[in-house]
Every structure is written in C-alpha cells, then in structure tokens.
N, C-alpha and C. Protein backbone atom coordinates (compact mmCIF):
# COMPACT_ATOMS: atom_id res chain seq x y z
N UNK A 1 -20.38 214.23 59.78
CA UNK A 1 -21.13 213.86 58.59
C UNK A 1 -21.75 212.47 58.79
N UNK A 2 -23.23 212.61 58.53
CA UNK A 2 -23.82 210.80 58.53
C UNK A 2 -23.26 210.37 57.74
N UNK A 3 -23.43 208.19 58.09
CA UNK A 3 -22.88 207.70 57.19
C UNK A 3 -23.95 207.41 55.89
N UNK A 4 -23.58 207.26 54.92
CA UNK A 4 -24.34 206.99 53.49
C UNK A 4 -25.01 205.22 53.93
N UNK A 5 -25.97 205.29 54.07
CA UNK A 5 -26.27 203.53 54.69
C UNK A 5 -26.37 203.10 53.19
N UNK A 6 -26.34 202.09 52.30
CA UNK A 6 -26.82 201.72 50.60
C UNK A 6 -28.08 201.22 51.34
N UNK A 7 -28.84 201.39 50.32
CA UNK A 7 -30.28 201.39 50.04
C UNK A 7 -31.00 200.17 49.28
N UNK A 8 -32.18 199.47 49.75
CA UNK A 8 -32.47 198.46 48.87
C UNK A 8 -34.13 198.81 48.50
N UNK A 9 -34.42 198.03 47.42
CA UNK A 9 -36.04 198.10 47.51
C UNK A 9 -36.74 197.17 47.83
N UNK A 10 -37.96 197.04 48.50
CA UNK A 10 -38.54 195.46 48.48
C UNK A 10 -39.81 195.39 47.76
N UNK A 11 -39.72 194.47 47.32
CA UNK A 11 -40.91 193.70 46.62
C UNK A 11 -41.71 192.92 46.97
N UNK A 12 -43.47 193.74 47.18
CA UNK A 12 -44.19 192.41 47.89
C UNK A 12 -45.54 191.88 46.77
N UNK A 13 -46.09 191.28 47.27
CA UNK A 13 -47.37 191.03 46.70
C UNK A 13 -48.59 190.22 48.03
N UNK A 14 -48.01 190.13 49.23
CA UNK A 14 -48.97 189.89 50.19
C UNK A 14 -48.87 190.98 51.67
N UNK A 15 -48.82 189.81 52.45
CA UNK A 15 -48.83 190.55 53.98
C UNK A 15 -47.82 191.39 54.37
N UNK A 16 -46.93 191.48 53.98
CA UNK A 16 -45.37 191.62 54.20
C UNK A 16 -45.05 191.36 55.55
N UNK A 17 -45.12 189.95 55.91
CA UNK A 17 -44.50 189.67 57.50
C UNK A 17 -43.12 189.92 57.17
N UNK A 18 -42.60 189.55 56.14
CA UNK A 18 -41.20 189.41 55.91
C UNK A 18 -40.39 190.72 55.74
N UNK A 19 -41.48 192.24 54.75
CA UNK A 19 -41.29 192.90 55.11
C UNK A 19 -41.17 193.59 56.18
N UNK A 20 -42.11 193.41 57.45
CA UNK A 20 -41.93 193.67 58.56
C UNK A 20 -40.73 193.26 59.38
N UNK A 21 -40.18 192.12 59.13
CA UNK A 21 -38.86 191.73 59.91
C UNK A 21 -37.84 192.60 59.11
N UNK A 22 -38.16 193.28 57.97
CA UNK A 22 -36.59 194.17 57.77
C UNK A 22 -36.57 195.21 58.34
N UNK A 23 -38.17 196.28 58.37
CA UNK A 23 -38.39 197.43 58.79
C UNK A 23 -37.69 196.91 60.29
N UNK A 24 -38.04 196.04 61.24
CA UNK A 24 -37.62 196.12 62.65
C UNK A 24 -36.44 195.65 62.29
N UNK A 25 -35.45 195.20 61.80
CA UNK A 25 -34.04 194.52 62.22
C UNK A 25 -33.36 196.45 61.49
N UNK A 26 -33.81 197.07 60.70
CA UNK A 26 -33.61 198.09 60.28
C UNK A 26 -33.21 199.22 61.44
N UNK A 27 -34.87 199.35 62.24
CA UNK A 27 -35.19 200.26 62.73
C UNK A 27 -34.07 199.88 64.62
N UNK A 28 -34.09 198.07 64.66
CA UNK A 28 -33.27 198.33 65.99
C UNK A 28 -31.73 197.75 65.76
N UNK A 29 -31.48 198.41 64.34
CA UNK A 29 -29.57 198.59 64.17
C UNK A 29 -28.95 196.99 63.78
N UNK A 30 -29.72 196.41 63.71
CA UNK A 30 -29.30 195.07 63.43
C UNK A 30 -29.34 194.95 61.40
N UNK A 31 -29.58 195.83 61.11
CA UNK A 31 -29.30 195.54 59.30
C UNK A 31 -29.13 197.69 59.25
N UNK A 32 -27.51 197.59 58.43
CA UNK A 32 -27.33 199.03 58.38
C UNK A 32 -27.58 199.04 56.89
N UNK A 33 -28.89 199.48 56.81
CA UNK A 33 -29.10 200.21 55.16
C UNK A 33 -30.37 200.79 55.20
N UNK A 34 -31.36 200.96 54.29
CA UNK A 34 -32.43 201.77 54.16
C UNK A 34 -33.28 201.37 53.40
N UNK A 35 -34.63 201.68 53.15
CA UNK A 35 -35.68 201.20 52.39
C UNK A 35 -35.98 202.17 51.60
N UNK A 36 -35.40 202.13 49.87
CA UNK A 36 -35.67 203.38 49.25
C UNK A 36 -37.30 203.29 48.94
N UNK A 37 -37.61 201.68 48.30
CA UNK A 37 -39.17 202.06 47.82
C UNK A 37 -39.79 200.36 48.29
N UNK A 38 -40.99 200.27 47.93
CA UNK A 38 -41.83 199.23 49.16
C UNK A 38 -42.59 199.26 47.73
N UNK A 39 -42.47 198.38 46.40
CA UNK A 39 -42.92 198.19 45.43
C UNK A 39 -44.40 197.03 45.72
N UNK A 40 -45.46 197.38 44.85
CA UNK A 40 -46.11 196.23 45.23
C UNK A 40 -46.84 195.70 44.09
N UNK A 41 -47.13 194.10 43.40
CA UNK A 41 -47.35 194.18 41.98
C UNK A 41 -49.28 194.26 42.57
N UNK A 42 -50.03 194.51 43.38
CA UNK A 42 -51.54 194.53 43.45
C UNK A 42 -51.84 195.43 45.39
N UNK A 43 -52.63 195.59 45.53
CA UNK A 43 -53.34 196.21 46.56
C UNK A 43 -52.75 195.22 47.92
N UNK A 44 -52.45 194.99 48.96
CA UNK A 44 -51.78 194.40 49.82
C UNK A 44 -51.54 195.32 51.39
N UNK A 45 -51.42 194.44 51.94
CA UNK A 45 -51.43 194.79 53.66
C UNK A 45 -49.66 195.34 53.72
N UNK A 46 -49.24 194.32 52.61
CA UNK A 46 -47.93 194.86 52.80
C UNK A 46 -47.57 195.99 52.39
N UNK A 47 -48.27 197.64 51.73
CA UNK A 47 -48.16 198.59 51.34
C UNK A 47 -48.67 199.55 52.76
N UNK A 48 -49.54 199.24 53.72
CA UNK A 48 -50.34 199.65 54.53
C UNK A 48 -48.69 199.81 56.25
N UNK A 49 -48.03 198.42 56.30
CA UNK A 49 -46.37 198.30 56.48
C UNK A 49 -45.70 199.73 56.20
N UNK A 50 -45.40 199.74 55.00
CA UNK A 50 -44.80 200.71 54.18
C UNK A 50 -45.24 202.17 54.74
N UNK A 51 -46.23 202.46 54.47
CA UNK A 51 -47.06 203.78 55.00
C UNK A 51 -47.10 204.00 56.85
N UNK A 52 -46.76 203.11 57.57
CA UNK A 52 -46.86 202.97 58.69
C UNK A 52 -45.51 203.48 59.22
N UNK A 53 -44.45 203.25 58.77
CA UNK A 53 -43.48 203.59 58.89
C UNK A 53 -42.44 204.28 57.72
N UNK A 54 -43.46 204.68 57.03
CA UNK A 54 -43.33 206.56 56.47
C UNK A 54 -42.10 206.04 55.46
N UNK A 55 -42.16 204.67 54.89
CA UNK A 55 -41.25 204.40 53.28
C UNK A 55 -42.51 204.44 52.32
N UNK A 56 -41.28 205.02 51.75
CA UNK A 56 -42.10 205.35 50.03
C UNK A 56 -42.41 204.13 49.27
N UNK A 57 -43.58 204.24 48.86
CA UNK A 57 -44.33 203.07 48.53
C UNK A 57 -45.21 203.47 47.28
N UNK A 58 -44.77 202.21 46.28
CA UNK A 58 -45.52 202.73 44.77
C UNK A 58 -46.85 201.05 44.66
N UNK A 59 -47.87 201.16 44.38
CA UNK A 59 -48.75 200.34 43.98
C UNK A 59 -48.44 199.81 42.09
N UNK A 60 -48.08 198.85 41.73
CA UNK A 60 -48.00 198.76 40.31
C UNK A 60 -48.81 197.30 39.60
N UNK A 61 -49.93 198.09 39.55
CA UNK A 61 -50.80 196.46 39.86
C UNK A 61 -50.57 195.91 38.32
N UNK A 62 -50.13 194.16 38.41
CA UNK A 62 -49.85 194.16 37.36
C UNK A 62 -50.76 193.53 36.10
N UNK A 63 -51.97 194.07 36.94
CA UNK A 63 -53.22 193.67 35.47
C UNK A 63 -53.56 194.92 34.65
N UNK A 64 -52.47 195.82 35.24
CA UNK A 64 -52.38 197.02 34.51
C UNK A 64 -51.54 197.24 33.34
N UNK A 65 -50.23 197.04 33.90
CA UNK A 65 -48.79 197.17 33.59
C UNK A 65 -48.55 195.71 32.90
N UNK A 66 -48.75 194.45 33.00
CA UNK A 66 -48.44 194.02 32.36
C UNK A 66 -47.22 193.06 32.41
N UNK A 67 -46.69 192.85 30.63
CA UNK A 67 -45.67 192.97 30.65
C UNK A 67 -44.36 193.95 30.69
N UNK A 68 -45.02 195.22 31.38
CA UNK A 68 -44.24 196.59 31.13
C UNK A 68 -44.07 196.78 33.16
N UNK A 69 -44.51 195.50 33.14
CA UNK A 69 -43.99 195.88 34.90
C UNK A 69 -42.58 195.82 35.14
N UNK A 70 -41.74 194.96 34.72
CA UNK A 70 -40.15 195.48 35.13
C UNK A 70 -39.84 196.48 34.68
N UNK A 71 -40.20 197.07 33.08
CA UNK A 71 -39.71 198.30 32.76
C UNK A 71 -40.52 199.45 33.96
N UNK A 72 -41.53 199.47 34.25
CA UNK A 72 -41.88 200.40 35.04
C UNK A 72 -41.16 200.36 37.01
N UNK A 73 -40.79 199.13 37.37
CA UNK A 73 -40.09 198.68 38.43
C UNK A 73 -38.48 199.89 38.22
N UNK A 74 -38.22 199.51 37.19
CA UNK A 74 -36.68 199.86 36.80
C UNK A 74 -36.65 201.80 36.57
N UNK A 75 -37.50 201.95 35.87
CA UNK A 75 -37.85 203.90 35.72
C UNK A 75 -37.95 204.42 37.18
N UNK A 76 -39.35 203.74 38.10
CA UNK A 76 -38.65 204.43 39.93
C UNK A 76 -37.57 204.16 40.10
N UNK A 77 -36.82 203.01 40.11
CA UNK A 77 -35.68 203.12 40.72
C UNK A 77 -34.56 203.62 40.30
N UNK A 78 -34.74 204.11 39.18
CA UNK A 78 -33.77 205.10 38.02
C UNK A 78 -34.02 207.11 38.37
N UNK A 79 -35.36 206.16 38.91
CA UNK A 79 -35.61 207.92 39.20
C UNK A 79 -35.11 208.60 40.26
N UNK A 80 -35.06 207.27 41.15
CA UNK A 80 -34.36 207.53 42.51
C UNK A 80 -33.06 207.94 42.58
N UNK A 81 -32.52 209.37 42.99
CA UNK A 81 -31.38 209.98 42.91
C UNK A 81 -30.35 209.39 43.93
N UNK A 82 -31.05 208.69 44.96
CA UNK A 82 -30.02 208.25 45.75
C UNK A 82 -30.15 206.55 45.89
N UNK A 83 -29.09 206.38 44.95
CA UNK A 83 -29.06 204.63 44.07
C UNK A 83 -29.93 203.70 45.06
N UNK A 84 -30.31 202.69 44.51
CA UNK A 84 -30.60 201.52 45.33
C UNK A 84 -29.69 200.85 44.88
N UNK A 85 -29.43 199.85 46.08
CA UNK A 85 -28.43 199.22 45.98
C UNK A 85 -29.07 197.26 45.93
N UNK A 86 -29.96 197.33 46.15
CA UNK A 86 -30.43 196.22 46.14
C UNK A 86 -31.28 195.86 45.90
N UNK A 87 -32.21 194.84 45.43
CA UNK A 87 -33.75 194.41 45.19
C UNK A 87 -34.01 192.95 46.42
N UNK A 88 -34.88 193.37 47.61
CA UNK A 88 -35.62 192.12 47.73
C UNK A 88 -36.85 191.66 47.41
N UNK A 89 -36.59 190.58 46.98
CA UNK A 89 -38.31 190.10 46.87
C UNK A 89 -39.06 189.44 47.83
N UNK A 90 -40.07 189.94 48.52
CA UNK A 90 -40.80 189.58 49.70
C UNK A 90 -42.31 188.98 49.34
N UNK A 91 -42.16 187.61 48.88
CA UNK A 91 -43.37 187.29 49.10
C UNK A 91 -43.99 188.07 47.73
N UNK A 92 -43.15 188.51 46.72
CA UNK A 92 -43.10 189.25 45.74
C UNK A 92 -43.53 187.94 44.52
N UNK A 93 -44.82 188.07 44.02
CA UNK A 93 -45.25 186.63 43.16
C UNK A 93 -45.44 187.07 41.21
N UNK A 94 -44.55 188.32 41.24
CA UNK A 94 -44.76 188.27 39.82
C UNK A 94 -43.24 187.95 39.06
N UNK A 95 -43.71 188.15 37.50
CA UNK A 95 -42.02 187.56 37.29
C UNK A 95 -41.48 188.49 36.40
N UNK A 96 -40.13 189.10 37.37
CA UNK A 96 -39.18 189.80 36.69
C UNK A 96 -38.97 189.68 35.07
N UNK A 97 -38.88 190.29 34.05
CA UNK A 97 -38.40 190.32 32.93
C UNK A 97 -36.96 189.78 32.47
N UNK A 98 -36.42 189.30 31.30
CA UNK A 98 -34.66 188.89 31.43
C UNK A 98 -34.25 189.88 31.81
N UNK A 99 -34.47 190.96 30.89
CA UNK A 99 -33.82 192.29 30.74
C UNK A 99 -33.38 192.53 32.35
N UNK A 100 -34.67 192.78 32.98
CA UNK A 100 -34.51 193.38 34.29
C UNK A 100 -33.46 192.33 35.18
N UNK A 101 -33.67 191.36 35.14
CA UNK A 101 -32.78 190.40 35.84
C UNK A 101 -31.51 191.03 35.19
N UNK A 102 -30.86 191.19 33.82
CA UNK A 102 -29.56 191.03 33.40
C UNK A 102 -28.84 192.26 33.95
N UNK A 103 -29.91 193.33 34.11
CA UNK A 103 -29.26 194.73 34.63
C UNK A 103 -29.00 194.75 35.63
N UNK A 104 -30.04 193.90 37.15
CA UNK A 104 -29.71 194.18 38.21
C UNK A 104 -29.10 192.67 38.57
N UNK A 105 -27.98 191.66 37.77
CA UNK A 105 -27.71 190.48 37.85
C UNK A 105 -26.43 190.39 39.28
N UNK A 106 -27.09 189.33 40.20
CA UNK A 106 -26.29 189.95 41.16
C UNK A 106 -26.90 190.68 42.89
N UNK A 107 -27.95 191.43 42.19
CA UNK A 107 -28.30 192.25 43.02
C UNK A 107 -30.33 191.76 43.37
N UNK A 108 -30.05 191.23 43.04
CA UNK A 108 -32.07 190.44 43.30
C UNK A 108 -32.20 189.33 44.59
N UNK A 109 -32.34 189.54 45.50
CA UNK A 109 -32.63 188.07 45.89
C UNK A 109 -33.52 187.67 46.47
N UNK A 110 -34.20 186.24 46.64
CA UNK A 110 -35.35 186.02 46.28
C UNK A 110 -35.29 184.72 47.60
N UNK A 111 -36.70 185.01 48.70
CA UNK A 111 -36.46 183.92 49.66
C UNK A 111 -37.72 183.03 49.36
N UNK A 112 -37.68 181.59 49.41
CA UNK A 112 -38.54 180.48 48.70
C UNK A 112 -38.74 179.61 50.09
N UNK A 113 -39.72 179.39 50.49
CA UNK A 113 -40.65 178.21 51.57
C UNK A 113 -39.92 176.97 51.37
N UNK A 114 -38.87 176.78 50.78
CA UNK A 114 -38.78 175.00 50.62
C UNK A 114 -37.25 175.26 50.35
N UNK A 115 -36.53 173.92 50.54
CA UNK A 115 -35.23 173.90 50.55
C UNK A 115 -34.70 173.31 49.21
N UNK A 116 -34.61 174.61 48.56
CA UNK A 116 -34.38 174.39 47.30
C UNK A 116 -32.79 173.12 46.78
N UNK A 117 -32.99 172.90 45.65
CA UNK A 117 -33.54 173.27 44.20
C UNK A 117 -35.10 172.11 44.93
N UNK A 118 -35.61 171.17 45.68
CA UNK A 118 -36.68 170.51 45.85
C UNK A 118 -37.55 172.13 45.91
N UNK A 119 -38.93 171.51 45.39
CA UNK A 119 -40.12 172.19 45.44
C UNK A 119 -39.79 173.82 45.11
N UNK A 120 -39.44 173.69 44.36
CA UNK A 120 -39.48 175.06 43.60
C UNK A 120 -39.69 175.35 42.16
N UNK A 121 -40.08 176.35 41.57
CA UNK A 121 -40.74 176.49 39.98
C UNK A 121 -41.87 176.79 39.98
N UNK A 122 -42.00 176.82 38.48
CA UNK A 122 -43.39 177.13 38.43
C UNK A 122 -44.71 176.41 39.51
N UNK A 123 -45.85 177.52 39.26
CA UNK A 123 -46.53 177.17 40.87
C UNK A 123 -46.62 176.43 42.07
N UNK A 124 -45.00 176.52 41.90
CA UNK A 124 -44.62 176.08 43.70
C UNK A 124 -44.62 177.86 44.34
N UNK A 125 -45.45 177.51 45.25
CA UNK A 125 -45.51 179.09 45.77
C UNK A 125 -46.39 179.17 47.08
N UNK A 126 -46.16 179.81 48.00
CA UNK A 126 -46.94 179.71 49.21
C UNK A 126 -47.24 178.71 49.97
N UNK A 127 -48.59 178.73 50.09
CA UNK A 127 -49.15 177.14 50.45
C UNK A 127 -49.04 176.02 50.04
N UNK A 128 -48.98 175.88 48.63
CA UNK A 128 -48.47 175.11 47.46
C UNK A 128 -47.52 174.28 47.77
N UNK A 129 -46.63 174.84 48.07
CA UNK A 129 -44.89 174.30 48.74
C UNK A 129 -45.23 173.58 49.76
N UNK A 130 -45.99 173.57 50.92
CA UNK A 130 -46.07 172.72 52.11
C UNK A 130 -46.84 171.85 52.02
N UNK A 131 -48.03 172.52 51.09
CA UNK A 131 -48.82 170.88 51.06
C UNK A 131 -48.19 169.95 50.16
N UNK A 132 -47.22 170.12 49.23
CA UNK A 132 -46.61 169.35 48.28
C UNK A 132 -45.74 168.35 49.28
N UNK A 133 -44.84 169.54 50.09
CA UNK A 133 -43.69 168.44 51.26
C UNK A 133 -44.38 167.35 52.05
N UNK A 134 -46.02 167.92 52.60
CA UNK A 134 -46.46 166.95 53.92
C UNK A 134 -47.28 165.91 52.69
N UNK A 135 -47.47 166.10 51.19
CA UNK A 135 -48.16 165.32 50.78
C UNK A 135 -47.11 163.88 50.54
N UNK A 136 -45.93 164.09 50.36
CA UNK A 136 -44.84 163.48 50.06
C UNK A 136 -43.88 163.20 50.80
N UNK A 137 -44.61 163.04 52.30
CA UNK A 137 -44.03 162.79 53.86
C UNK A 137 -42.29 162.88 53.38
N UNK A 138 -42.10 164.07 53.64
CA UNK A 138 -40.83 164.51 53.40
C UNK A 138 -40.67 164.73 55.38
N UNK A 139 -39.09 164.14 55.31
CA UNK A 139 -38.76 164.69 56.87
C UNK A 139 -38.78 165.65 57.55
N UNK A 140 -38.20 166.52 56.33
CA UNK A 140 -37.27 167.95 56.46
C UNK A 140 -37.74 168.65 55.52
N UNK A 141 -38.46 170.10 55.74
CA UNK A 141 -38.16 171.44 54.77
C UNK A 141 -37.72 172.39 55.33
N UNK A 142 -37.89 173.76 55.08
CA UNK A 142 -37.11 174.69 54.98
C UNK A 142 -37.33 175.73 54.28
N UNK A 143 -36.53 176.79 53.98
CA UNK A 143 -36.65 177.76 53.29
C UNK A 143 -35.10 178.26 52.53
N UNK A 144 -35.19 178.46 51.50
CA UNK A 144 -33.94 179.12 51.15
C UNK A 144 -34.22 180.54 50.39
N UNK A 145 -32.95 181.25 50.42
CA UNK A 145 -32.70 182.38 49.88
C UNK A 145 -31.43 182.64 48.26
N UNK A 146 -32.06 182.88 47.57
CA UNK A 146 -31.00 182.59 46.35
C UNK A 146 -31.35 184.03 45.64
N UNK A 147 -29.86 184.34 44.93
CA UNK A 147 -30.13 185.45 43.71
C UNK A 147 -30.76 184.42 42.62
N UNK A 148 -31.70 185.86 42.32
CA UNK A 148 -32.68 185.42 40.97
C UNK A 148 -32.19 185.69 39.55
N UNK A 149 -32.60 184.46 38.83
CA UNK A 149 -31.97 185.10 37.54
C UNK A 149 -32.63 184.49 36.69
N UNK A 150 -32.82 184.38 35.43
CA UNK A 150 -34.16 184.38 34.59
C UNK A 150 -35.17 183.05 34.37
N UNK A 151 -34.59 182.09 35.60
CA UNK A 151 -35.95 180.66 35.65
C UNK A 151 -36.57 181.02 36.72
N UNK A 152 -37.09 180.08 37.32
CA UNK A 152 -38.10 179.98 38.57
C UNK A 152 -37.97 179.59 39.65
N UNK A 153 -37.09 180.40 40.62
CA UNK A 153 -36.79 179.34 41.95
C UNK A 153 -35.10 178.82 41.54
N UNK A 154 -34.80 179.32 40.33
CA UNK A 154 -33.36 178.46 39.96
C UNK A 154 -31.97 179.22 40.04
N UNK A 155 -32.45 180.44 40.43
CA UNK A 155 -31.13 180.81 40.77
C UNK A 155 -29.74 180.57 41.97
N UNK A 156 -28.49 180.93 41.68
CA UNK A 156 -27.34 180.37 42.59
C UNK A 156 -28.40 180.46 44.49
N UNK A 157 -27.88 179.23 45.46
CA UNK A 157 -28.09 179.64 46.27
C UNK A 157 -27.64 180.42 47.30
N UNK A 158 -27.74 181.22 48.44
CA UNK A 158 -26.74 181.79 49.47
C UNK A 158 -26.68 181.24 50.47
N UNK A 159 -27.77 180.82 50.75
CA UNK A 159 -28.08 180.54 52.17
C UNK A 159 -29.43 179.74 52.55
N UNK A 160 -29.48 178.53 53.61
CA UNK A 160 -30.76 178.03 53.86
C UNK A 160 -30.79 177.73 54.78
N UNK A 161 -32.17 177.53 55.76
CA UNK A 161 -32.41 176.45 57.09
C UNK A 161 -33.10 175.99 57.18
N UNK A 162 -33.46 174.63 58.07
CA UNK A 162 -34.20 173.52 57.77
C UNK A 162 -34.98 173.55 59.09
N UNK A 163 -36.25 172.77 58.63
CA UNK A 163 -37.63 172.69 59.69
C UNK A 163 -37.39 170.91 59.48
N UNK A 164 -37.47 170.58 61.01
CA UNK A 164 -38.17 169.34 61.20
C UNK A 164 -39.58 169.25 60.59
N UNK A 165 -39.89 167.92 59.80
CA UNK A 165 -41.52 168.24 59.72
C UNK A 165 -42.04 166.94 60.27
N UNK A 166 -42.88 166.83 61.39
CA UNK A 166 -43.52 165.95 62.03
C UNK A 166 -44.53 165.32 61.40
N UNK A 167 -44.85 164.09 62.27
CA UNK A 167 -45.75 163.34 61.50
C UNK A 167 -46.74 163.75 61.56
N UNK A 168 -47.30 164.55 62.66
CA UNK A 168 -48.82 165.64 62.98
C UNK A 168 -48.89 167.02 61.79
N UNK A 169 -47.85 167.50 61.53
CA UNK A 169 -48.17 168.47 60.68
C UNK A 169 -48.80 168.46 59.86
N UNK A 170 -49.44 169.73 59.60
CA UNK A 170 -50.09 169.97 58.63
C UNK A 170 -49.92 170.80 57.75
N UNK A 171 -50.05 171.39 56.62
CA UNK A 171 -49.53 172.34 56.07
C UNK A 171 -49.72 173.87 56.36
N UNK A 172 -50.74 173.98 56.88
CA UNK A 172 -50.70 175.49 57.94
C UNK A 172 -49.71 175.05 58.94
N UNK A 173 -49.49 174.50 59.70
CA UNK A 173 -48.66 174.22 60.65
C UNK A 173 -46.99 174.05 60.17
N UNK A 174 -46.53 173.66 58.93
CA UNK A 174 -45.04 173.71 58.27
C UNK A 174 -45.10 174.98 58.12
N UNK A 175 -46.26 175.75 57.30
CA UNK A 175 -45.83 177.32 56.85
C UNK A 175 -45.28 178.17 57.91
N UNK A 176 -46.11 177.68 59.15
CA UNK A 176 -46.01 178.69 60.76
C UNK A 176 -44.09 178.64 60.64
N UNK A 177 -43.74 177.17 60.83
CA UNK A 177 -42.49 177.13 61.28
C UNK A 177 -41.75 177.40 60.32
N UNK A 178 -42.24 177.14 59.07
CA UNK A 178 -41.39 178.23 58.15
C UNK A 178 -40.74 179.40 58.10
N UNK A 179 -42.33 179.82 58.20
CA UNK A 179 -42.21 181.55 58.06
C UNK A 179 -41.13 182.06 59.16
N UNK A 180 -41.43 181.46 60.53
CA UNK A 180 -40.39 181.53 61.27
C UNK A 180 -39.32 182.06 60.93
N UNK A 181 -38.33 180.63 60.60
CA UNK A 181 -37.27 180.63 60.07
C UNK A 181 -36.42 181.92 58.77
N UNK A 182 -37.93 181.65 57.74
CA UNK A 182 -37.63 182.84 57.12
C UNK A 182 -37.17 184.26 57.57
N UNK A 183 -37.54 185.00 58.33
CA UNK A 183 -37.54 186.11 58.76
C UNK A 183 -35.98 186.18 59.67
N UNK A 184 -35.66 184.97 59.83
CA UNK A 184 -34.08 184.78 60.49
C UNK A 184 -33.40 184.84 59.16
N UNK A 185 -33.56 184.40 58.16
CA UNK A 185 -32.82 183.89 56.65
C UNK A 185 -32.87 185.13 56.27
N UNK A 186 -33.89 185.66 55.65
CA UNK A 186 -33.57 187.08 55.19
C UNK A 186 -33.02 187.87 55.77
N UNK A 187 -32.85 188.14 57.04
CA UNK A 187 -31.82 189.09 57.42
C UNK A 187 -30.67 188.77 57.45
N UNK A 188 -30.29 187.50 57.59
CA UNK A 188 -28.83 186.93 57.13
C UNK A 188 -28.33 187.42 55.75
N UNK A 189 -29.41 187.15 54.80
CA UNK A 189 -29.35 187.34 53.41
C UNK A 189 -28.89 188.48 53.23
N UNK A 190 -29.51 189.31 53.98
CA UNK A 190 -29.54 190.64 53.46
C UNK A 190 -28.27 191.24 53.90
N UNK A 191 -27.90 190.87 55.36
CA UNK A 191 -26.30 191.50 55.49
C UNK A 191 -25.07 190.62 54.84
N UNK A 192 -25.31 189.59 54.27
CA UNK A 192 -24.15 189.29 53.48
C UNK A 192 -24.39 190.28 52.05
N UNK A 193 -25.16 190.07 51.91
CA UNK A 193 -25.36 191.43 50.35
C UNK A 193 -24.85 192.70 50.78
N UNK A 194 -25.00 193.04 52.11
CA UNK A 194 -24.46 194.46 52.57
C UNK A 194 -23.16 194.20 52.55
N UNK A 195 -22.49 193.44 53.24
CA UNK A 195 -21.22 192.75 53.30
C UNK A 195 -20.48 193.14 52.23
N UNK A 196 -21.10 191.89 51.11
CA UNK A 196 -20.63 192.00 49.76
C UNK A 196 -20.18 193.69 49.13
N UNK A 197 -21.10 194.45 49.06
CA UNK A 197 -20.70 195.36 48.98
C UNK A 197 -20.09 196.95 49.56
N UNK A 198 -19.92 196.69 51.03
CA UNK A 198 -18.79 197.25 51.67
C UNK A 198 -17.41 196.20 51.15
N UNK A 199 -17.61 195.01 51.00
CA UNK A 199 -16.19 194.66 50.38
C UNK A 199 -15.83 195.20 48.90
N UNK A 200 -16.73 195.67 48.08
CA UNK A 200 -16.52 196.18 46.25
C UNK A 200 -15.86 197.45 46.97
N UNK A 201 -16.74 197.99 47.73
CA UNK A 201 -16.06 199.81 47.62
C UNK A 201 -14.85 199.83 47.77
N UNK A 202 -14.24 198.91 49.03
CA UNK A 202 -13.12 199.17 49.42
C UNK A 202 -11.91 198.71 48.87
C-alpha cells in the first residue's frame, strides 16, 4: 500500500520561482508531501509552473472575487476530498481574511524578503523591501519565514537567514541573493510543518 504523503496548497501572485523550488525538492524526494492546488489571486507565470507539471491549478483573480477571495480559497479546498494539510504562500500578495486565518491558524506560512519583524507590513513587499534596506545602508538582510495570522508580516517566526549586503549593492542585486536564500528557507519551512505533523498523528 502507498504511503498517504499530507498535502499542501500554494499561493502565488507572480513568477513562482519559489514555487518552482517546491515542485523540484518535491519531485527529487527531498520534501515528502504533495501539491493539492497552485491557487493564484491574478493571471501569472506562476500558474503556467503549475500546468507544466500537471498540479491542479485554479485562477481567482481578485478584482473579481474581492473580498469573497478567502471564502472562495477555503470552498476548493473544502472541496478537496483528500485534505490539505497546509497553505503556502509564494510570493502570494493578497490578504487572507481573519476568518480564514482563524480556521487554518497554525497551518499558513508565509516567506518575507527581509529579516523580520525589520521591514515588514504594509507595502513592504518585493522590491520595496530592498530598496528600503540599501536605502538605510543596513549591513545585513535576509529573508524570513513565519505563520500568518491576521496583521502584516507579524506573525510568530520559524525560521530565517541572513545576506551580507555590500557597499556595491543594489537593490536588484540584494533581491538576487535573497531570492537565493529563500528557496533554501522554504523548504526548511516546509519540512518542519511536515515534521510537526507526523509528530500530531503519532
């Protein structure tokens, strides 16, 4: 009998490089779980990912939906007979509802360009974040990974790592070594959440 791998969903709203580092740490045995759905809040390269490697993928653009986008986030994944077990957010730029946070509390987590609680919140986001660090000759950034829960960037943290930032950098040039890093962080992230819950079952 196969084993039951638990299942997560991801959430994008751009390129999904980040998605791409789960599909491969997935696909070469280095993260044991599955990709139930490849949510996306607008049109994105990161849905094109999704389709490439044959996960189910819903478009939920949210100049449609609204404020009815977590309730509609929460109905697929209710619909889905074989549970998800997790939510990541990849580069995912819209904002969860309380509600939706309180149901899946725990189970969200959310990776941020900067070494939080610094440079995070409202429109700290993307590019935003690095030109803020090199504007404010900061030494050191980073990226962290934290469960989300109903502020901005403020939820508990799990896990982080830090970028030298040189005196030549530029803010395309911090994001490069960022992003880097990121794609090491989230998969950390993601198997302590697996972790976590091979330790509940048992």
């Amino acid at each position: 009998m196969s084993e039951i791998k638990p299942k997560i969903a991801v959430l994008v709203s751009g390129s999904g490089s980040n998605l791409q580092t789960i599909i491969n740490n997935i696909e070469n045995g280095n993260l044991n779980c599955e990709i139930s759905y490849v949510i996306a809040d607008r049109f994105c390269y990161a849905l094109e990912r999704a389709e490439k490697h044959k996960i189910k993928s819903v478009l939920l653009d949210r100049k449609i939906y609204g404020d009815k986008l977590s309730d509609k986030i929460n109905e697929i994944l209710e619909k889905n007979n074989e549970k998800t077990s997790y939510i990541i957010l990849a580069g995912y730029l819209s904002i969860l509802s309380e509600e939706f946070i309180e149901k899946w509390e725990k189970k969200i987590i959310n990776i941020h360009p900067s070494l939080l609680p610094k440079y995070g919140g409202k429109g700290m986001y993307g590019m935003k974040v690095h030109e803020a660090v090199i504007k404010n000759k900061e030494k050191e950034s980073g990226c962290t990974i934290h469960y989300v829960d109903s502020g901005i960037d403020t939820g508990e943290p799990i896990m982080s790592i830090k970028v030298r930032v040189s005196e030549d950098d530029t803010p395309e040039s911090l994001q490069k070594k960022v992003l880097e890093k990121e794609h090491i962080l989230l998969t950390e992230g993601i198997k302590k959440l697996l972790e976590n819950e091979k330790n509940e079952r048992v």
